[in-house]
C-alpha atoms as a PDB file:
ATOM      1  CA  UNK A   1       0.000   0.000   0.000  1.00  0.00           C
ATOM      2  CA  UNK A   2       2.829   2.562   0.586  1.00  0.00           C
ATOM      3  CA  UNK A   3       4.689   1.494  -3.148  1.00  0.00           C
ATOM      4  CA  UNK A   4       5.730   4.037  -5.184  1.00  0.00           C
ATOM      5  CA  UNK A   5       6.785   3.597  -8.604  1.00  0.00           C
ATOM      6  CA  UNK A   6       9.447   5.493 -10.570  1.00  0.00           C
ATOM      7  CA  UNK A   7      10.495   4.979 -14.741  1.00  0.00           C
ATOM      8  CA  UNK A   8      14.051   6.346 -16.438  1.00  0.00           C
ATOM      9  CA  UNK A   9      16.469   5.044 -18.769  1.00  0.00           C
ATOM     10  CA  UNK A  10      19.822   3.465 -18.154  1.00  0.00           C
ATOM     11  CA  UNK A  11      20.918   7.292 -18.383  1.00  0.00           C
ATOM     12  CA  UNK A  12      18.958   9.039 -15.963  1.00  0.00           C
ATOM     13  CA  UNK A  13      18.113   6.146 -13.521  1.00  0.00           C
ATOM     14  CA  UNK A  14      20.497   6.685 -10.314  1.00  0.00           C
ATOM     15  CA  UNK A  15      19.648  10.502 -10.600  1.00  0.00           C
ATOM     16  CA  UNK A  16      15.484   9.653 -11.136  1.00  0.00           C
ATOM     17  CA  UNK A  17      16.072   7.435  -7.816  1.00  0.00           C
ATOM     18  CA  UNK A  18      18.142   9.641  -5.819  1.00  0.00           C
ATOM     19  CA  UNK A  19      15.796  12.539  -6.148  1.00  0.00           C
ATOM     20  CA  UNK A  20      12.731  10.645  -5.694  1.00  0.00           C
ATOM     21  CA  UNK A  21      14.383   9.057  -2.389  1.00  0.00           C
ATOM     22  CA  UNK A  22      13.971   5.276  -3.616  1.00  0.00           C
ATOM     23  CA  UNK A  23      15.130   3.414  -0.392  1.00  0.00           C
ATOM     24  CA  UNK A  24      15.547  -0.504   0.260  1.00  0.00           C
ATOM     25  CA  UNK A  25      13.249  -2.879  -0.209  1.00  0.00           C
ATOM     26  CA  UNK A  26      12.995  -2.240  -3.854  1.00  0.00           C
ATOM     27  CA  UNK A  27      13.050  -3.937  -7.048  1.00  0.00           C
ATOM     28  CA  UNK A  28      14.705  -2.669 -10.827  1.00  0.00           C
ATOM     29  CA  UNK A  29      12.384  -3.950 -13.846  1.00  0.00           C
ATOM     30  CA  UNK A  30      14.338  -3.535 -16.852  1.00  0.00           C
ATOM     31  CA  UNK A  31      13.580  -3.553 -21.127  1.00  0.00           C
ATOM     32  CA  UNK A  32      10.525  -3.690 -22.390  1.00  0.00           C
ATOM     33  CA  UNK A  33       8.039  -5.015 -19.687  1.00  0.00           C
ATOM     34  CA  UNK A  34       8.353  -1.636 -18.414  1.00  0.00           C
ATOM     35  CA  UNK A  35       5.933  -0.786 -21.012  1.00  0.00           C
ATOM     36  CA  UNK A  36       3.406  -2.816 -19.054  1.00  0.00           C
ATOM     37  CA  UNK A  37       3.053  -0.631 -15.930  1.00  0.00           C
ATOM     38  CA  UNK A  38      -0.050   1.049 -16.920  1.00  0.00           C
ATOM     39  CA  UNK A  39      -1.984  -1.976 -17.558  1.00  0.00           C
ATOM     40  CA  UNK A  40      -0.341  -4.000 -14.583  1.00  0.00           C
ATOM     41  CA  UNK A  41      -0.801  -1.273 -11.740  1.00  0.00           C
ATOM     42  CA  UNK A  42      -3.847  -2.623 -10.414  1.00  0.00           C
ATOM     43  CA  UNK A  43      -3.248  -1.949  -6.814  1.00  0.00           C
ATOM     44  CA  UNK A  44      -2.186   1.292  -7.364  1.00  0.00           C
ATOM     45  CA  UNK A  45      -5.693   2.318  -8.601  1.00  0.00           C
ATOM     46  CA  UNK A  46      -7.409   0.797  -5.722  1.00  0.00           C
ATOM     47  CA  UNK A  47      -9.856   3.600  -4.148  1.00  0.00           C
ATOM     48  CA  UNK A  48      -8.272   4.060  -0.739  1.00  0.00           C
ATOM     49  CA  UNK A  49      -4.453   3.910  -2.517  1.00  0.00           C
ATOM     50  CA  UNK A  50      -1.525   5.870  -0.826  1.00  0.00           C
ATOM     51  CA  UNK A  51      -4.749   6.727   2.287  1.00  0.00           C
ATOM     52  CA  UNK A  52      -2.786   6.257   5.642  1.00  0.00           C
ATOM     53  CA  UNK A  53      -5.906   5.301   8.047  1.00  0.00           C
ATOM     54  CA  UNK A  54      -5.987   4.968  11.694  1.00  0.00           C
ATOM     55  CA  UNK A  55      -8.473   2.030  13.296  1.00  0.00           C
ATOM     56  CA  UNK A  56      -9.381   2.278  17.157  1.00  0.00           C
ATOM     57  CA  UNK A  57     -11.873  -0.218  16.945  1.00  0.00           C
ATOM     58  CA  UNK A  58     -11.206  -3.382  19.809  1.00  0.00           C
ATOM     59  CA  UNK A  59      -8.420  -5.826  18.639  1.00  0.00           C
ATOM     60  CA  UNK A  60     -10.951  -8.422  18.542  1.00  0.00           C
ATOM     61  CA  UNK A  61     -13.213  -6.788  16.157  1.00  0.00           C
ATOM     62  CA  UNK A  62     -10.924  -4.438  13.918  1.00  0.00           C
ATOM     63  CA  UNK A  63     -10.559  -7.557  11.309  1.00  0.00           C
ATOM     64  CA  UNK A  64     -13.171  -7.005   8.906  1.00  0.00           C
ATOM     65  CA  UNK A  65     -12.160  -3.024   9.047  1.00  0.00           C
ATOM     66  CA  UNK A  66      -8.632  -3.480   8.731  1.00  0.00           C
ATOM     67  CA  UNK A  67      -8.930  -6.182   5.846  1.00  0.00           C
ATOM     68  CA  UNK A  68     -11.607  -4.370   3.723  1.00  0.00           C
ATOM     69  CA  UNK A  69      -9.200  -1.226   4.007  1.00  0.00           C
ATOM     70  CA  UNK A  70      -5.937  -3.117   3.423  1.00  0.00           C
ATOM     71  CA  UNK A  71      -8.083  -4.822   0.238  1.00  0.00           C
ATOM     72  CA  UNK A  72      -8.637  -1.269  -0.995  1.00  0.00           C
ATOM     73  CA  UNK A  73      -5.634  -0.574  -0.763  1.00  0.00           C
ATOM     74  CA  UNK A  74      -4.841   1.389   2.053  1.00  0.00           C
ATOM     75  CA  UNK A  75      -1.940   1.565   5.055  1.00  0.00           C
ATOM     76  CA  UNK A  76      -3.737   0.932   7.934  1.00  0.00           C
ATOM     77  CA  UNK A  77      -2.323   1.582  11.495  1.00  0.00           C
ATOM     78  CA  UNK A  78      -3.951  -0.344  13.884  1.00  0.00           C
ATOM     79  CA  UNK A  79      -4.021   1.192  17.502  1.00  0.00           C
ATOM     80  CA  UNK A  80      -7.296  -0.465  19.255  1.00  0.00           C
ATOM     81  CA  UNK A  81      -8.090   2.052  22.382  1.00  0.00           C
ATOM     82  CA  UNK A  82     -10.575  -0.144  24.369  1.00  0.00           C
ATOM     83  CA  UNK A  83     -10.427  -3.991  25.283  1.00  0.00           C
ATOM     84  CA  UNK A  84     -14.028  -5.854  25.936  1.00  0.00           C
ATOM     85  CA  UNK A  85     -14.431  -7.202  29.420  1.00  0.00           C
ATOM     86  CA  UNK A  86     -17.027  -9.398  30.163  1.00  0.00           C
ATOM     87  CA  UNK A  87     -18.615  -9.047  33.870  1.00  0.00           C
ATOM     88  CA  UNK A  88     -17.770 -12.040  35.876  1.00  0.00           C
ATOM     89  CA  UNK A  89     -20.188 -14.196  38.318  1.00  0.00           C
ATOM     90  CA  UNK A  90     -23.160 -12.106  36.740  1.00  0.00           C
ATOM     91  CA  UNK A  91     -25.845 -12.702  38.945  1.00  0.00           C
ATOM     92  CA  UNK A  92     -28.176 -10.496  37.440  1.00  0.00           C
ATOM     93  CA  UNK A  93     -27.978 -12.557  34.066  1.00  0.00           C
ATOM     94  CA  UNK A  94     -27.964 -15.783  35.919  1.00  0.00           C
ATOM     95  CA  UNK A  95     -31.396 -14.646  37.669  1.00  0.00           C
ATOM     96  CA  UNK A  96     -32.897 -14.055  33.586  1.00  0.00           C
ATOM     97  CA  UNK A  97     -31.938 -17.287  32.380  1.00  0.00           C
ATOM     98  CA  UNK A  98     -33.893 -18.868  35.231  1.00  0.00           C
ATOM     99  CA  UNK A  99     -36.897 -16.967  33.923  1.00  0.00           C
ATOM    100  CA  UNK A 100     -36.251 -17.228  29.818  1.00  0.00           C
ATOM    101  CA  UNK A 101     -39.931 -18.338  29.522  1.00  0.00           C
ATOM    102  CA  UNK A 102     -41.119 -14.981  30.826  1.00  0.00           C
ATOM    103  CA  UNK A 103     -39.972 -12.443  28.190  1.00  0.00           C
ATOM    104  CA  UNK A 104     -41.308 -11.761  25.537  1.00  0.00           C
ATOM    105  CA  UNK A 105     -38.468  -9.636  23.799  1.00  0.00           C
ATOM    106  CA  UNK A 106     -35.143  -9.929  23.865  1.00  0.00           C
ATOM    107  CA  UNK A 107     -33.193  -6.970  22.706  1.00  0.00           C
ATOM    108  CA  UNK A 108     -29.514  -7.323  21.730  1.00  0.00           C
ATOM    109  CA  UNK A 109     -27.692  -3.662  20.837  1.00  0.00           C
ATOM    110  CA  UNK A 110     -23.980  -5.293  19.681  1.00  0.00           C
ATOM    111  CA  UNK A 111     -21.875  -8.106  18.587  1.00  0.00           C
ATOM    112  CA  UNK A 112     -20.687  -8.640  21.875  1.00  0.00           C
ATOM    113  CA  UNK A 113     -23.940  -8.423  23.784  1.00  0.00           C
ATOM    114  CA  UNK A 114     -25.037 -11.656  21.175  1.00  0.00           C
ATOM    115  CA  UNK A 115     -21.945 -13.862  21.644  1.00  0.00           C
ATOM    116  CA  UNK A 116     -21.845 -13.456  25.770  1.00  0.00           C
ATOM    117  CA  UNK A 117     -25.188 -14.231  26.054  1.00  0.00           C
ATOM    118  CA  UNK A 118     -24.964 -17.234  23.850  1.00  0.00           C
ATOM    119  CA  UNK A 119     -21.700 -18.107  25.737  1.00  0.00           C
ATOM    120  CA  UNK A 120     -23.574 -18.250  29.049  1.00  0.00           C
ATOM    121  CA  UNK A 121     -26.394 -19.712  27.770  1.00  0.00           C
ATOM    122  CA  UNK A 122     -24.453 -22.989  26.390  1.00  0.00           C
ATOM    123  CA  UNK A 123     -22.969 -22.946  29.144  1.00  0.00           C
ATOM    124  CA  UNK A 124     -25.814 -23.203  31.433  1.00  0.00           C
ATOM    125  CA  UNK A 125     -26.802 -26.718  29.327  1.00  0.00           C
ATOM    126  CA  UNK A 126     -29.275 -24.826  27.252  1.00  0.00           C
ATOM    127  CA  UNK A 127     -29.780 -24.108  23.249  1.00  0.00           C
ATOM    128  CA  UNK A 128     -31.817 -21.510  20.978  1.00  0.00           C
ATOM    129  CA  UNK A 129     -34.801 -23.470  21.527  1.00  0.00           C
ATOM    130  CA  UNK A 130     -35.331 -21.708  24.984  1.00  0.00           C
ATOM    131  CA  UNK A 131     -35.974 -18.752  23.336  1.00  0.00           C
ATOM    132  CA  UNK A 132     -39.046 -20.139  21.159  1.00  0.00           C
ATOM    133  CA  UNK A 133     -41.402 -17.458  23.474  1.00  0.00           C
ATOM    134  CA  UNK A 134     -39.705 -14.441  22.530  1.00  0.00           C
ATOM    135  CA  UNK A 135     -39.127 -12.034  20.126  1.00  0.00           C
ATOM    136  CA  UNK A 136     -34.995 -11.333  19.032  1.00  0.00           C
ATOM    137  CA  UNK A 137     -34.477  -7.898  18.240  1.00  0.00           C
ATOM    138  CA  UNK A 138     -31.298  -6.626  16.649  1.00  0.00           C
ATOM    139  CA  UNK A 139     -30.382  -2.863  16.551  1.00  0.00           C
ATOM    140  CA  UNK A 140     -28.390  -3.485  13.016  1.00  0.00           C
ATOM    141  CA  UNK A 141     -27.092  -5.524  10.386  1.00  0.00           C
ATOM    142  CA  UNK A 142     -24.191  -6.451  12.256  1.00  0.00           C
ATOM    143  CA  UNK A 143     -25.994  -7.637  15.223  1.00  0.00           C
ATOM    144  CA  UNK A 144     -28.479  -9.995  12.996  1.00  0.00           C
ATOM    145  CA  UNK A 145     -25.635 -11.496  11.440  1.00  0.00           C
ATOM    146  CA  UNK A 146     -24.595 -12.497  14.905  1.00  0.00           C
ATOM    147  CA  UNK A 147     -27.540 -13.963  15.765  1.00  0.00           C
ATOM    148  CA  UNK A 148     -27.635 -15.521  12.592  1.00  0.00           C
ATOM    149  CA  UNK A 149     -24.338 -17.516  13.625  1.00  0.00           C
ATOM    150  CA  UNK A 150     -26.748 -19.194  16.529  1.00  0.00           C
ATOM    151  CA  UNK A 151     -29.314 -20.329  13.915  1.00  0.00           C
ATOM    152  CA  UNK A 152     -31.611 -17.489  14.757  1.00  0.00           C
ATOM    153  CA  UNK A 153     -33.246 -14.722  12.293  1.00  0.00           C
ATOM    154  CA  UNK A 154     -34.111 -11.484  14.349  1.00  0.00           C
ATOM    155  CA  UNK A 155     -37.503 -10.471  14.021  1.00  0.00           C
ATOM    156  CA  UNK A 156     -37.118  -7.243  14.034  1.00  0.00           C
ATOM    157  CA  UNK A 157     -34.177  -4.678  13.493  1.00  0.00           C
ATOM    158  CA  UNK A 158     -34.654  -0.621  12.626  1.00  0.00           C
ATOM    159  CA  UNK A 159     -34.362   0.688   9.128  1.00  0.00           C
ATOM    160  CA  UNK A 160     -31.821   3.044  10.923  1.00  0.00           C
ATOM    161  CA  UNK A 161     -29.137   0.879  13.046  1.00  0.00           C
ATOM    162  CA  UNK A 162     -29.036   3.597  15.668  1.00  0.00           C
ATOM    163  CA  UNK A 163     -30.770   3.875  19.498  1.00  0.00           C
ATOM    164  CA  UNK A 164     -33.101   6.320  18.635  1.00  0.00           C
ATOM    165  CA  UNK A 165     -34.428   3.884  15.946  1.00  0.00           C
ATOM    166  CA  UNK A 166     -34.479   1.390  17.839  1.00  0.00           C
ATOM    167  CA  UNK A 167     -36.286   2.769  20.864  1.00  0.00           C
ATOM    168  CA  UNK A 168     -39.063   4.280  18.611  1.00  0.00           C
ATOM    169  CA  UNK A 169     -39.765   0.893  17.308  1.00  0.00           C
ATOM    170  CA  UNK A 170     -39.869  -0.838  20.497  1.00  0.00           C
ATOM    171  CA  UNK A 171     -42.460   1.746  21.534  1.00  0.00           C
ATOM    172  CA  UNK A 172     -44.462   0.936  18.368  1.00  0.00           C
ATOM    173  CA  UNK A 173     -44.393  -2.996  18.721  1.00  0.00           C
ATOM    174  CA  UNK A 174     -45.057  -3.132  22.597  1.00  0.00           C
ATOM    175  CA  UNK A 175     -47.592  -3.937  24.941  1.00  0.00           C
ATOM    176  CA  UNK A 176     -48.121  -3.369  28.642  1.00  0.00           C
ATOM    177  CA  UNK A 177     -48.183  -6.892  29.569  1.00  0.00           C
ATOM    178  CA  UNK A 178     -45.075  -7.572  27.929  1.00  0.00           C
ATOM    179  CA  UNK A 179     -41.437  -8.213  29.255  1.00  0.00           C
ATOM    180  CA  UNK A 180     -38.393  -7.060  27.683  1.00  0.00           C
ATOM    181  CA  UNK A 181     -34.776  -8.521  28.389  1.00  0.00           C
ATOM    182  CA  UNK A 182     -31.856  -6.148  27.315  1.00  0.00           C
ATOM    183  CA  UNK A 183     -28.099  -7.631  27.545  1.00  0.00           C
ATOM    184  CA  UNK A 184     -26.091  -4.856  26.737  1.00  0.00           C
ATOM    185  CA  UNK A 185     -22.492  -3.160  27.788  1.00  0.00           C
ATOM    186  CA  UNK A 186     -21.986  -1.385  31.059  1.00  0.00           C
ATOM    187  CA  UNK A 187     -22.843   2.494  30.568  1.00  0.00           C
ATOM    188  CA  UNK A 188     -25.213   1.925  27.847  1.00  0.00           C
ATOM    189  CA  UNK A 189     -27.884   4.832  27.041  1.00  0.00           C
ATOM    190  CA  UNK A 190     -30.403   5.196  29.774  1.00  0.00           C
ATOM    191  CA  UNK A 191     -33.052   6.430  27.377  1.00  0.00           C
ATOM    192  CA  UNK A 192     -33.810   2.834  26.341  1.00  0.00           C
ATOM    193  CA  UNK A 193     -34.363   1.344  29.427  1.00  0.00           C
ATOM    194  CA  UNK A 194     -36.668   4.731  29.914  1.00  0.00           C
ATOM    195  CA  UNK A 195     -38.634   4.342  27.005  1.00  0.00           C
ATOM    196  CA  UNK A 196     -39.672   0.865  26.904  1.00  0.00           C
ATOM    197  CA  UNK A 197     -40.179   1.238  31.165  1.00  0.00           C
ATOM    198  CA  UNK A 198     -42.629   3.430  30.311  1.00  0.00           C
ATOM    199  CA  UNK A 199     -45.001   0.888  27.990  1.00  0.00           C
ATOM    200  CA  UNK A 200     -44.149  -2.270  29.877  1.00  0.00           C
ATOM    201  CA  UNK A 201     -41.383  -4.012  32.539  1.00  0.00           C
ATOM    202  CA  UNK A 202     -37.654  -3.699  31.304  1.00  0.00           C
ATOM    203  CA  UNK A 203     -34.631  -5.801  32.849  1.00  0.00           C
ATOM    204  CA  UNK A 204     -31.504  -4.709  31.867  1.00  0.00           C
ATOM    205  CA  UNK A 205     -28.911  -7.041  32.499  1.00  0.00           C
ATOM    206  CA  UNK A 206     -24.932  -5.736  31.911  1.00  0.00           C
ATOM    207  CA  UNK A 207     -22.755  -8.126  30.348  1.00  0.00           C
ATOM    208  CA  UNK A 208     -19.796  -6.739  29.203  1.00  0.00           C
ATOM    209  CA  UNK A 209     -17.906  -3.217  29.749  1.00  0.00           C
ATOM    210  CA  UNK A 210     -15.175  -0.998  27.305  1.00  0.00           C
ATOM    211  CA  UNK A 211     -12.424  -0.497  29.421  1.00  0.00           C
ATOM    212  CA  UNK A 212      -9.011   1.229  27.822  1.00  0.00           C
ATOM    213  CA  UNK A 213      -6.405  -0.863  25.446  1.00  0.00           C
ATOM    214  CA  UNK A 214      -3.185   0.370  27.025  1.00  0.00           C
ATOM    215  CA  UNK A 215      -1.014  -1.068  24.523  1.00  0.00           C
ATOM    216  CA  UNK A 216       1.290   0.398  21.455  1.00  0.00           C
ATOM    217  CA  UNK A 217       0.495   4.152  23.690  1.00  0.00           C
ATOM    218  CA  UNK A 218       4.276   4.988  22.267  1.00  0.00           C
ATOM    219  CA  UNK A 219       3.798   3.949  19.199  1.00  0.00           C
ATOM    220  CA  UNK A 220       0.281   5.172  18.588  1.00  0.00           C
ATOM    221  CA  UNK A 221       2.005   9.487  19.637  1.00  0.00           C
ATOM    222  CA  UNK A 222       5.088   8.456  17.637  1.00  0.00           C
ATOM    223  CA  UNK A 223       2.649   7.933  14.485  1.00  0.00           C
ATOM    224  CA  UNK A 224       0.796  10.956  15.126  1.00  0.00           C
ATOM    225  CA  UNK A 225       3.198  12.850  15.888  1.00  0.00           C
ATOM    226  CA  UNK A 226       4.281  12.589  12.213  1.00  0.00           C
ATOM    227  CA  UNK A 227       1.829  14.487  11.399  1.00  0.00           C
ATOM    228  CA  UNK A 228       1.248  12.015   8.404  1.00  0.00           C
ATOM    229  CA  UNK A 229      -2.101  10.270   9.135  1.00  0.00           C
ATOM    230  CA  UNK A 230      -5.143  10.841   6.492  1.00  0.00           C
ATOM    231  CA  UNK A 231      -8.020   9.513   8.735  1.00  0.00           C
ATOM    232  CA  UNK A 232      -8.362   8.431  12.023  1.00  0.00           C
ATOM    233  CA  UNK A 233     -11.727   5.397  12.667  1.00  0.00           C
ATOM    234  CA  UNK A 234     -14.292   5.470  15.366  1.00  0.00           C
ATOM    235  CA  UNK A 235     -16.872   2.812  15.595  1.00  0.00           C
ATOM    236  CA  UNK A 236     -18.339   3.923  19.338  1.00  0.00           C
ATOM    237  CA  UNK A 237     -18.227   6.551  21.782  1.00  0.00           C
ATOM    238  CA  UNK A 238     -15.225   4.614  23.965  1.00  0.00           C
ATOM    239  CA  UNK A 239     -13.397   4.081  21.519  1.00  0.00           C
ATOM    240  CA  UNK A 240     -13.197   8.129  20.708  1.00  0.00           C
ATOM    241  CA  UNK A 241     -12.933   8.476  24.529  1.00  0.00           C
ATOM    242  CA  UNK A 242     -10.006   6.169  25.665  1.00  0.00           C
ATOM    243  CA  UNK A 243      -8.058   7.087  22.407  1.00  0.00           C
ATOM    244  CA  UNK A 244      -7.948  10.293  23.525  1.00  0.00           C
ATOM    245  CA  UNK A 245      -6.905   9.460  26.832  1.00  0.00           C
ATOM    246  CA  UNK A 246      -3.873   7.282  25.249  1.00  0.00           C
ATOM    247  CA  UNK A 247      -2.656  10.422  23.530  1.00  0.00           C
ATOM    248  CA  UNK A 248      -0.057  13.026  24.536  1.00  0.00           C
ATOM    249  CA  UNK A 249      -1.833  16.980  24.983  1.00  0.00           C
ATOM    250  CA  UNK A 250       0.723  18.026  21.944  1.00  0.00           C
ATOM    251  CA  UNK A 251      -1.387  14.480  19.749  1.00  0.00           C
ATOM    252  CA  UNK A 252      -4.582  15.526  20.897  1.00  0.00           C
ATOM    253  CA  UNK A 253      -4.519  18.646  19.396  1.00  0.00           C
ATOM    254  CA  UNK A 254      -2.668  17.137  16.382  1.00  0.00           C
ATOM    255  CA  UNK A 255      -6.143  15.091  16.119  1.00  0.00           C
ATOM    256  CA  UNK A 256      -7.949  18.114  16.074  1.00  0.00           C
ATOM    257  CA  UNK A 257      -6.877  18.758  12.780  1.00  0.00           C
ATOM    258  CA  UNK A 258      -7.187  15.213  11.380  1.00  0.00           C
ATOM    259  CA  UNK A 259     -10.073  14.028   9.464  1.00  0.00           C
ATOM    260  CA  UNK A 260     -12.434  11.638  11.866  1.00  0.00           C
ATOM    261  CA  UNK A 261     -14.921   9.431  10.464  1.00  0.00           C
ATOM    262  CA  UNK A 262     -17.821   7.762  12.769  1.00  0.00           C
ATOM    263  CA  UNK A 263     -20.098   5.019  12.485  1.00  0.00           C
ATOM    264  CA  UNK A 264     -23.268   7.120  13.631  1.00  0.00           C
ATOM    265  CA  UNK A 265     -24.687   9.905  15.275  1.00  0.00           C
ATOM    266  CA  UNK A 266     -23.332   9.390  18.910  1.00  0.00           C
ATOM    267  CA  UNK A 267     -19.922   8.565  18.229  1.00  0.00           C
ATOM    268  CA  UNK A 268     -20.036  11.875  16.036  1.00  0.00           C
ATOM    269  CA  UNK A 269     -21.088  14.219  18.998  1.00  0.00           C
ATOM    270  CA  UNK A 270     -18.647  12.413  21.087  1.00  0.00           C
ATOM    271  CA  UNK A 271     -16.148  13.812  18.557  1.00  0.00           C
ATOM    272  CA  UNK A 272     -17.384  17.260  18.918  1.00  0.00           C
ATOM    273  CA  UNK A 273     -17.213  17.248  22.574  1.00  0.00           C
ATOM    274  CA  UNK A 274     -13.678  16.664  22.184  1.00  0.00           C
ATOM    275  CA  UNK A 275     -13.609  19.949  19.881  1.00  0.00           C
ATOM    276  CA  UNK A 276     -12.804  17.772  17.225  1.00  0.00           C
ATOM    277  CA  UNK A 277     -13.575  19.923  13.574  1.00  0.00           C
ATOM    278  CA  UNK A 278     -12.791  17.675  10.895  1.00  0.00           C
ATOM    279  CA  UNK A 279     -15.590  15.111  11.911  1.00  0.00           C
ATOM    280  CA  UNK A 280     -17.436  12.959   9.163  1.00  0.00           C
ATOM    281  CA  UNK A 281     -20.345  10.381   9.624  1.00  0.00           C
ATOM    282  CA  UNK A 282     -20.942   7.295   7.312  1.00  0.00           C
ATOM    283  CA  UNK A 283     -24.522   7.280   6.129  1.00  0.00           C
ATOM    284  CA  UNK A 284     -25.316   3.347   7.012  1.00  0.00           C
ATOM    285  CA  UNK A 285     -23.986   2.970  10.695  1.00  0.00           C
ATOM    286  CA  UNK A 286     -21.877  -0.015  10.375  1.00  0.00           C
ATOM    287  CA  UNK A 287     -18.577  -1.130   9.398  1.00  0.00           C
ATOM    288  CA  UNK A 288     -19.307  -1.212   6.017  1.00  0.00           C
ATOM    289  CA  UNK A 289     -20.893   2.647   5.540  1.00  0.00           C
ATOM    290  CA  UNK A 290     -17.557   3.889   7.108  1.00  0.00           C
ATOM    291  CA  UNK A 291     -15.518   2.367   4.629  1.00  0.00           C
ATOM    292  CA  UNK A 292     -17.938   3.357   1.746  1.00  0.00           C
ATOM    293  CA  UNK A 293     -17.452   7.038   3.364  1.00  0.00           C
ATOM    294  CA  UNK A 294     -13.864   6.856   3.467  1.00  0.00           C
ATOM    295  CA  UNK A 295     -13.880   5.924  -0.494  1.00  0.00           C
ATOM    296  CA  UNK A 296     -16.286   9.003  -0.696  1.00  0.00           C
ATOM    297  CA  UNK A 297     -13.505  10.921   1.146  1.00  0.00           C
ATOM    298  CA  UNK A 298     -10.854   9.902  -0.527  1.00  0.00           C
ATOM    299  CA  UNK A 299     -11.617  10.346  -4.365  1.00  0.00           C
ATOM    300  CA  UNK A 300     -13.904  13.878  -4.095  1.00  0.00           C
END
């Protein structure tokens, strides 16, 4: 992703190199396969080409992101600011799975919230068929295919994968005599809980919290410090939040002047509470509608 290509004769070649600042690892093509390099370049006209892009996403999940942008042709510098941390001896999900039979929605808001539950629920000697009585409901496209990896199909997700959405659908579908389970992270928005406690009972349950990645902090100020990055990632709230917190005061005003792109809507205001100017959303929130906006970004 960081190539760069240079042409000359036998003549002018050490003097091309030289002022071009051609280093090792490199590699001399010579005669008349040169003439090829305009049809052969095909990474070099990949959409996200010669883009140096920053992911903060959780080492677990930054995959997908890093190998879509890697595919298009990016350099990606990985630098994950927040580790997942599942909440041990949870007695307040042990006391739901005794009582399964009673809800009649289950709402999961992330990846993570999916594969815990699942986790403790296999482990507890059950399957998917204990959830026959209620409803799955997934807050994106993301989530769904998580719960598609358990043999489940949500039965409902919002046309917008955001909380908002996904509260003012609950409100629509709900009843007063129903019962709604909500495994989520620690810190999630209160306004969810709120809403649907005010149609019918709510039981939030906390599996998991964001806590800060401490790792590569010298390496992560060393790269921005270079003042050479193109776009910095941020795919939730904490992940805008302990980045920040792993940076220097000299890096985070270095950031400032960085283009930032977000998932959504609340990762984007968490970016402007950090006085953060150069902030851009992706359309879609999910993985996928940030790298479409990067492309967007990188080729107006």
């Amino acid at each position: 992703s960081n190539q760069r290509v240079v042409t000359g004769n036998l003549r002018d070649i050490v003097e091309v190199v030289k002022e071009e600042n051609i280093k090792a690892p490199s590699l001399i093509v010579v005669g008349d396969v040169v003439d090829l390099r305009e049809k052969l370049e095909f990474f070099e006209k990949r959409p996200l080409y010669g883009q140096k892009i920053v992911v903060t996403r959780a080492r677990a999940q930054s995959s997908k992101l890093v190998d879509k942008l890697s595919n298009l042709g990016a350099t990606v510098f990985e630098y994950p600011s927040i580790q997942i941390r599942e909440i041990e001896d949870n007695e307040n999900l042990e006391k739901a799975m005794d009582i399964l039979d009673d809800y009649t929605h289950i709402v999961f808001t992330s990846i993570n919230g999916v594969n815990i539950f699942f986790e403790r629920l296999f482990d507890r000697g059950f399957d998917s068929r204990v959830l026959a009585n209620s409803k799955l409901i997934a807050v994106g496209s993301a989530t769904k295919r998580a719960l598609r990896n358990y043999g489940l199909n949500a039965d409902w997700m919002p046309e917008n994968y955001d909380g908002d959405s996904l509260a003012n659908g609950l409100r629509e579908m709900l009843k007063s005599d129903d019962r709604v389970l909500i495994p989520r992270a620690k810190n999630g928005r209160a306004d969810l809980i709120d809403s649907i406690s005010e149609i019918c009972k709510a039981d939030e349950v906390i599996l998991y919290e964001s806590v800060i990645d401490e790792s590569n902090i010298s390496e992560l100020n060393e790269t921005i410090k270079k003042n050479d990055i193109d776009y910095i990632t941020f795919t939730s709230s904490s992940t805008v939040k302990y980045f920040m917190e792993k940076l220097t005061d000299e890096n985070r005003q270095k950031v400032r002047g960085i283009n930032c792109v977000s998932i959504g809507p609340i990762t984007s205001d968490t970016l402007k509470n950090y006085d953060i100017k150069f902030c851009d959303q992706a359309e879609i929130y999910t993985i996928d509608g940030v790298v479409d906006r990067l492309i967007y970004l990188a080729q107006r």
